[in-house]
N, C-alpha and C. Protein backbone atom coordinates (compact mmCIF):
# COMPACT_ATOMS: atom_id res chain seq x y z
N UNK A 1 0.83 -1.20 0.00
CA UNK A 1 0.00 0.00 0.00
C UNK A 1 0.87 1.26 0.00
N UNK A 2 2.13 1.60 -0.50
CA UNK A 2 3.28 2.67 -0.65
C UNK A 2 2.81 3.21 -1.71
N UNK A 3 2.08 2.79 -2.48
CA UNK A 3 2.03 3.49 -4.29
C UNK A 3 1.06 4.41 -4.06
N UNK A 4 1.18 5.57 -4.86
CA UNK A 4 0.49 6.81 -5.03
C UNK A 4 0.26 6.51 -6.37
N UNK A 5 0.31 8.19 -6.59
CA UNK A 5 -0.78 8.40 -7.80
C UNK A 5 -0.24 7.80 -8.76
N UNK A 6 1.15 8.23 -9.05
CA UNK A 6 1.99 7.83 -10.45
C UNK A 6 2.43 6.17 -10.56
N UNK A 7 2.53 4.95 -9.58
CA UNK A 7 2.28 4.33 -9.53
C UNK A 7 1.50 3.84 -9.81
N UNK A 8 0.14 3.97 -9.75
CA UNK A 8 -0.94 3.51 -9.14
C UNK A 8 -1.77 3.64 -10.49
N UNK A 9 -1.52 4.53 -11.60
CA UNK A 9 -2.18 5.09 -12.50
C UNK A 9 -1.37 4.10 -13.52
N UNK A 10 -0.07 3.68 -13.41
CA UNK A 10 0.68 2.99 -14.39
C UNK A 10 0.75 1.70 -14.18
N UNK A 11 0.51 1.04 -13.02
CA UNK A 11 -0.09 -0.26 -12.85
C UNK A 11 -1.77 -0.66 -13.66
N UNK A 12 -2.52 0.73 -13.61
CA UNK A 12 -4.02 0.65 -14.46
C UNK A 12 -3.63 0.84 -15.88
N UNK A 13 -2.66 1.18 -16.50
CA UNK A 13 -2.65 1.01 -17.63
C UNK A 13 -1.34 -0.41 -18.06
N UNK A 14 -0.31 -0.29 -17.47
CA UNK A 14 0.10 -1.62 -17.77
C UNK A 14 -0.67 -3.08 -17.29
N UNK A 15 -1.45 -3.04 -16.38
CA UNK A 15 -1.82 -4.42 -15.94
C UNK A 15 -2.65 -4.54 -16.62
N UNK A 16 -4.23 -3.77 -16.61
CA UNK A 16 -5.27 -3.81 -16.28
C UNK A 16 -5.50 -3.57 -18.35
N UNK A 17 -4.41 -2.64 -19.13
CA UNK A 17 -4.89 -2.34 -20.30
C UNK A 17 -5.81 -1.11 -20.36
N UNK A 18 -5.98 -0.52 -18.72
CA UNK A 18 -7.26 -0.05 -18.93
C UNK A 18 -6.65 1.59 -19.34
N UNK A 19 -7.21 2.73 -19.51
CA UNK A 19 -6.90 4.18 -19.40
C UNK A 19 -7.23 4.47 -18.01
N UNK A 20 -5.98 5.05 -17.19
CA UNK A 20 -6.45 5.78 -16.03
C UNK A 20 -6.88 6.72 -15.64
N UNK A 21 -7.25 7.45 -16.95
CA UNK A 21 -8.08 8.69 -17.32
C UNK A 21 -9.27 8.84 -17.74
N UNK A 22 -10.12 7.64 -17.73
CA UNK A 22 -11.00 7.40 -18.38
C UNK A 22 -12.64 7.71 -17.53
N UNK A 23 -12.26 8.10 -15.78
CA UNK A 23 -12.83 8.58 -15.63
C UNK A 23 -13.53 7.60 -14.29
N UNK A 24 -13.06 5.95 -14.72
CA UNK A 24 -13.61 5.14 -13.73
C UNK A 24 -12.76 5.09 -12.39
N UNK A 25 -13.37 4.42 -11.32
CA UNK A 25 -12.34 4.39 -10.04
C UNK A 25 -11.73 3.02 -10.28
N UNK A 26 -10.67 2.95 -9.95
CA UNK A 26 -10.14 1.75 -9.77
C UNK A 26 -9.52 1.06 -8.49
N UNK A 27 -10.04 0.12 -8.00
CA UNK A 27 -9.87 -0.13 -6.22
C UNK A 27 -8.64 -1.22 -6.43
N UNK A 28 -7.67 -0.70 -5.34
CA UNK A 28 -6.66 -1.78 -5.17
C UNK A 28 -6.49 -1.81 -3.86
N UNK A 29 -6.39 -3.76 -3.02
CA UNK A 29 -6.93 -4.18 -1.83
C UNK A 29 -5.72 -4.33 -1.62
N UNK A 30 -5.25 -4.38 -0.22
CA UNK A 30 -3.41 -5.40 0.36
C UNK A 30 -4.35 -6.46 0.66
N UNK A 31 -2.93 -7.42 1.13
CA UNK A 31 -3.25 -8.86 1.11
C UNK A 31 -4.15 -9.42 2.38
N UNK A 32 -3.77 -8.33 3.53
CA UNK A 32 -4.36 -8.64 4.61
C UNK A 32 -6.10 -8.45 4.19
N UNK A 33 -6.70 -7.54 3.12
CA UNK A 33 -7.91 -7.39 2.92
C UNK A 33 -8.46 -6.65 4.00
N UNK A 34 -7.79 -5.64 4.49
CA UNK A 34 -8.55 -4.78 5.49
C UNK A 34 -8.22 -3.27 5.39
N UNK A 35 -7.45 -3.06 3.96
CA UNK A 35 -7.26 -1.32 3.47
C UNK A 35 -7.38 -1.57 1.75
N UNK A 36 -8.03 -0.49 1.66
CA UNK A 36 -7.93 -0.17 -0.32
C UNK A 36 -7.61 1.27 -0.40
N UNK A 37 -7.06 1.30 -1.64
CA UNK A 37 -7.18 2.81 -2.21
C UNK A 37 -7.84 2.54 -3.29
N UNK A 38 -8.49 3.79 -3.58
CA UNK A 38 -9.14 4.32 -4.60
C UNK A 38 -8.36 5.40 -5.68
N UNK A 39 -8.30 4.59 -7.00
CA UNK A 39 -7.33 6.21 -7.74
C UNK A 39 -8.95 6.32 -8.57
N UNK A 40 -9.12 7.63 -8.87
CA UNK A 40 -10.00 8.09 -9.91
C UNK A 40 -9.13 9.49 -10.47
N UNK A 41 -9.51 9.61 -11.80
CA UNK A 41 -9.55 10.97 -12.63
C UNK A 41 -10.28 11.18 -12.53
N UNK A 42 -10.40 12.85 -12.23
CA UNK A 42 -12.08 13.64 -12.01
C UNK A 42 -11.88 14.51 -13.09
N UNK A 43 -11.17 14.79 -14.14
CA UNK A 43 -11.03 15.05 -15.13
C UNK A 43 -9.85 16.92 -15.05
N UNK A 44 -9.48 16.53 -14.12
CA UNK A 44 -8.56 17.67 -13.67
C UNK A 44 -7.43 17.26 -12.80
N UNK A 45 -7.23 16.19 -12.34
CA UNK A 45 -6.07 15.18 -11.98
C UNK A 45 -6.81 14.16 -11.20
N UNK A 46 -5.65 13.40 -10.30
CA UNK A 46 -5.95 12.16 -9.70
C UNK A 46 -6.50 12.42 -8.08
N UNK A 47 -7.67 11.66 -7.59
CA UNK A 47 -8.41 11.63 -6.43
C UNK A 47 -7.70 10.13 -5.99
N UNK A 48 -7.21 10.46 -4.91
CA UNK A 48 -6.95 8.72 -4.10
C UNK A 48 -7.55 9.05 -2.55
N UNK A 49 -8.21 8.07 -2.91
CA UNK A 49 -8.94 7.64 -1.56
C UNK A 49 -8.29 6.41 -0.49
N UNK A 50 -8.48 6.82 0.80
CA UNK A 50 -7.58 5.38 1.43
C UNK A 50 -8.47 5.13 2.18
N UNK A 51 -8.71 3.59 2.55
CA UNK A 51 -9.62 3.29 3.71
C UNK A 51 -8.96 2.21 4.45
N UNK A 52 -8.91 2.27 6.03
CA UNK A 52 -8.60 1.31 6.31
C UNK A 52 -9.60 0.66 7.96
N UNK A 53 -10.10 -0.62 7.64
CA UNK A 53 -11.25 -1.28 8.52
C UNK A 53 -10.34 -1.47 9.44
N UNK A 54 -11.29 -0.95 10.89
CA UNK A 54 -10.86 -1.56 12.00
C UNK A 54 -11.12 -3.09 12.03
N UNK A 55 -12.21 -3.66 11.98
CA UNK A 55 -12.83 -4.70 12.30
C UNK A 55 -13.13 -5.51 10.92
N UNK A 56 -12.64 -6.93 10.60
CA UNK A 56 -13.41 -7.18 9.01
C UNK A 56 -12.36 -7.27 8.17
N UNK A 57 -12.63 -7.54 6.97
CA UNK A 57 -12.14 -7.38 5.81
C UNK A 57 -12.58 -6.43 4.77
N UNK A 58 -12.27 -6.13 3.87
CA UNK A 58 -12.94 -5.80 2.13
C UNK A 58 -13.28 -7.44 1.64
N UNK A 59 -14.41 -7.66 1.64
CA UNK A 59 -14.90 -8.94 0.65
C UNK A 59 -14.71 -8.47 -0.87
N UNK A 60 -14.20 -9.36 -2.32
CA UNK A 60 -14.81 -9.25 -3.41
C UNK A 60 -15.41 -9.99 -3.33
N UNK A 61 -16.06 -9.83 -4.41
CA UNK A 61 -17.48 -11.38 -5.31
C UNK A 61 -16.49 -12.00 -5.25
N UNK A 62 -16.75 -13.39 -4.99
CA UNK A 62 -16.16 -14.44 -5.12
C UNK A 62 -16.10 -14.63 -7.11
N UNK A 63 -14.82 -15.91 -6.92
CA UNK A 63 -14.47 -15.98 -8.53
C UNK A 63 -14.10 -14.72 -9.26
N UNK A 64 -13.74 -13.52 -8.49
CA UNK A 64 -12.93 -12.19 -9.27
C UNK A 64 -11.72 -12.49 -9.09
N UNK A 65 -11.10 -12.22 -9.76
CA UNK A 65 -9.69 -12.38 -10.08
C UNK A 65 -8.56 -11.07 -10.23
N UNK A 66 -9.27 -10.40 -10.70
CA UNK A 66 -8.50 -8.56 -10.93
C UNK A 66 -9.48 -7.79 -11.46
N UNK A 67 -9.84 -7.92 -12.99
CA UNK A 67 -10.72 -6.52 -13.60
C UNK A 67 -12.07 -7.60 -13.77
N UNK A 68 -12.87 -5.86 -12.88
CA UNK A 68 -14.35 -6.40 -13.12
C UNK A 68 -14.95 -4.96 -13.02
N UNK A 69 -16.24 -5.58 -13.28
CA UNK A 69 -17.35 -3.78 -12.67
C UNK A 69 -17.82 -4.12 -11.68
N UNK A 70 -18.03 -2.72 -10.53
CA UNK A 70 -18.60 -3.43 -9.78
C UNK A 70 -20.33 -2.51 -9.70
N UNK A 71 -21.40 -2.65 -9.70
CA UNK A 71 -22.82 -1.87 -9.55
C UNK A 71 -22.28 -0.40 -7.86
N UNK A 72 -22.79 0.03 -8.29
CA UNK A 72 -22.92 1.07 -7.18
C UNK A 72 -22.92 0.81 -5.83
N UNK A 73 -24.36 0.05 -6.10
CA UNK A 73 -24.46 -0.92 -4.27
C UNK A 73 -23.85 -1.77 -3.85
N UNK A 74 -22.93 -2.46 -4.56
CA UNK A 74 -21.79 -3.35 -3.91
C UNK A 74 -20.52 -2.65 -3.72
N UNK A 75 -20.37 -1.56 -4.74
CA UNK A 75 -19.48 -0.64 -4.12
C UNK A 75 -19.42 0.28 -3.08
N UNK A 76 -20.71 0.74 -2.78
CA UNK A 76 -20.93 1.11 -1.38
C UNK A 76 -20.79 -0.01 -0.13
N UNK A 77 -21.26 -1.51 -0.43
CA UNK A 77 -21.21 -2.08 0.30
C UNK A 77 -19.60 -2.69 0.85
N UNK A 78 -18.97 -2.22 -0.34
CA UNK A 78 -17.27 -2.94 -0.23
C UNK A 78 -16.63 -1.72 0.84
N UNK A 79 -16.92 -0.31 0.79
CA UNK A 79 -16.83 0.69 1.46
C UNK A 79 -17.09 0.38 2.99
N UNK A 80 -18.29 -0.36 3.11
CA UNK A 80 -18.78 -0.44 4.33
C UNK A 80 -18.24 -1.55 5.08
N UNK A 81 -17.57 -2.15 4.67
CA UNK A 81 -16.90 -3.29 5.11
C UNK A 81 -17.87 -4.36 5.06
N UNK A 82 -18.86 -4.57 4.16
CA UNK A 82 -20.06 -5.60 4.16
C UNK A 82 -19.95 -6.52 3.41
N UNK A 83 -20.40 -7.89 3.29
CA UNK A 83 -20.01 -8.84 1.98
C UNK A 83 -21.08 -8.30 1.01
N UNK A 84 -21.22 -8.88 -0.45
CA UNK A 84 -21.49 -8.39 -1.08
C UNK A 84 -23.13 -9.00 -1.04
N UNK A 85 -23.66 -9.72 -0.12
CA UNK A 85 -25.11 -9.58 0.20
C UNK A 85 -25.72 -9.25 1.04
N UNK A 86 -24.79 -7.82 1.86
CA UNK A 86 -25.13 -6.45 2.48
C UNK A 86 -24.75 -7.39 4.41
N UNK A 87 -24.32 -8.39 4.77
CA UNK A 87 -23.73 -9.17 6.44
C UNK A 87 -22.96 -8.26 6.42
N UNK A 88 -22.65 -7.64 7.80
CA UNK A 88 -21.48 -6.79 8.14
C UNK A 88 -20.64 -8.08 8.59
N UNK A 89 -19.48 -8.09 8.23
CA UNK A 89 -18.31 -9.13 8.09
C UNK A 89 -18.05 -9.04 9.65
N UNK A 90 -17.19 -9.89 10.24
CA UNK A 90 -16.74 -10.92 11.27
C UNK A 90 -15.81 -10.07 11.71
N UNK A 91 -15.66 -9.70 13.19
CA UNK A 91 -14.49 -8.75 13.85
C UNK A 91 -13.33 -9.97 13.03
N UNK A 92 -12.12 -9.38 12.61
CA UNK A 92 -10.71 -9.97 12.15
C UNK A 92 -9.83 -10.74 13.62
N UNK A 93 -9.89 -9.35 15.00
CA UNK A 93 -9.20 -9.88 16.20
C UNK A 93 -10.34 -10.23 17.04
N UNK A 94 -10.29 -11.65 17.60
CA UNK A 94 -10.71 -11.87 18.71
C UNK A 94 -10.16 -11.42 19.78
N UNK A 95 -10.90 -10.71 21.12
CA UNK A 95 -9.99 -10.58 22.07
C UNK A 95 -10.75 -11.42 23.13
């Protein structure tokens, strides 16, 4: 999770094929699954967003692999730390 914008924008066009200007957000998770950033173009430079869950993971849909779309409400729900049929996910530490 070290990469910024210029990173982060050249991983979306070398990996992904995609344009990082094109206007969409593109979410990248660490391995632990409990922080993402967000890079978007808002058409005047780059917006990065960072989130990181106390409690939980980031769920994807199962069977995703890297590039997908995701609907609005599962992207709000990935925000919220929720699986993607709206369960608020499992504290990560037991104490």
């Amino acid at each position: 999770m070290r990469r910024s914008f210029d990173k982060l924008s050249l991983m979306v066009a070398e990996h992904l094929a995609q344009d990082p200007q094109s206007g969409h957000m593109f979410i990248f998770r660490n391995r632990a699954a409990d922080r993402i950033k967000i890079l978007h173009w808002d058409g005047k430079g780059y917006c990065l967003w960072y989130k990181r869950l106390d409690k939980g993971t980031f769920v994807v849909p199962s069977g995703i692999k890297s590039n997908f779309q995701l609907p609005k409400n599962k992207f709000d729900r990935l925000l919220e730390g929720m699986t993607p049929l709206g369960r608020m996910q499992k504290r990560k530490w037991h104490l």
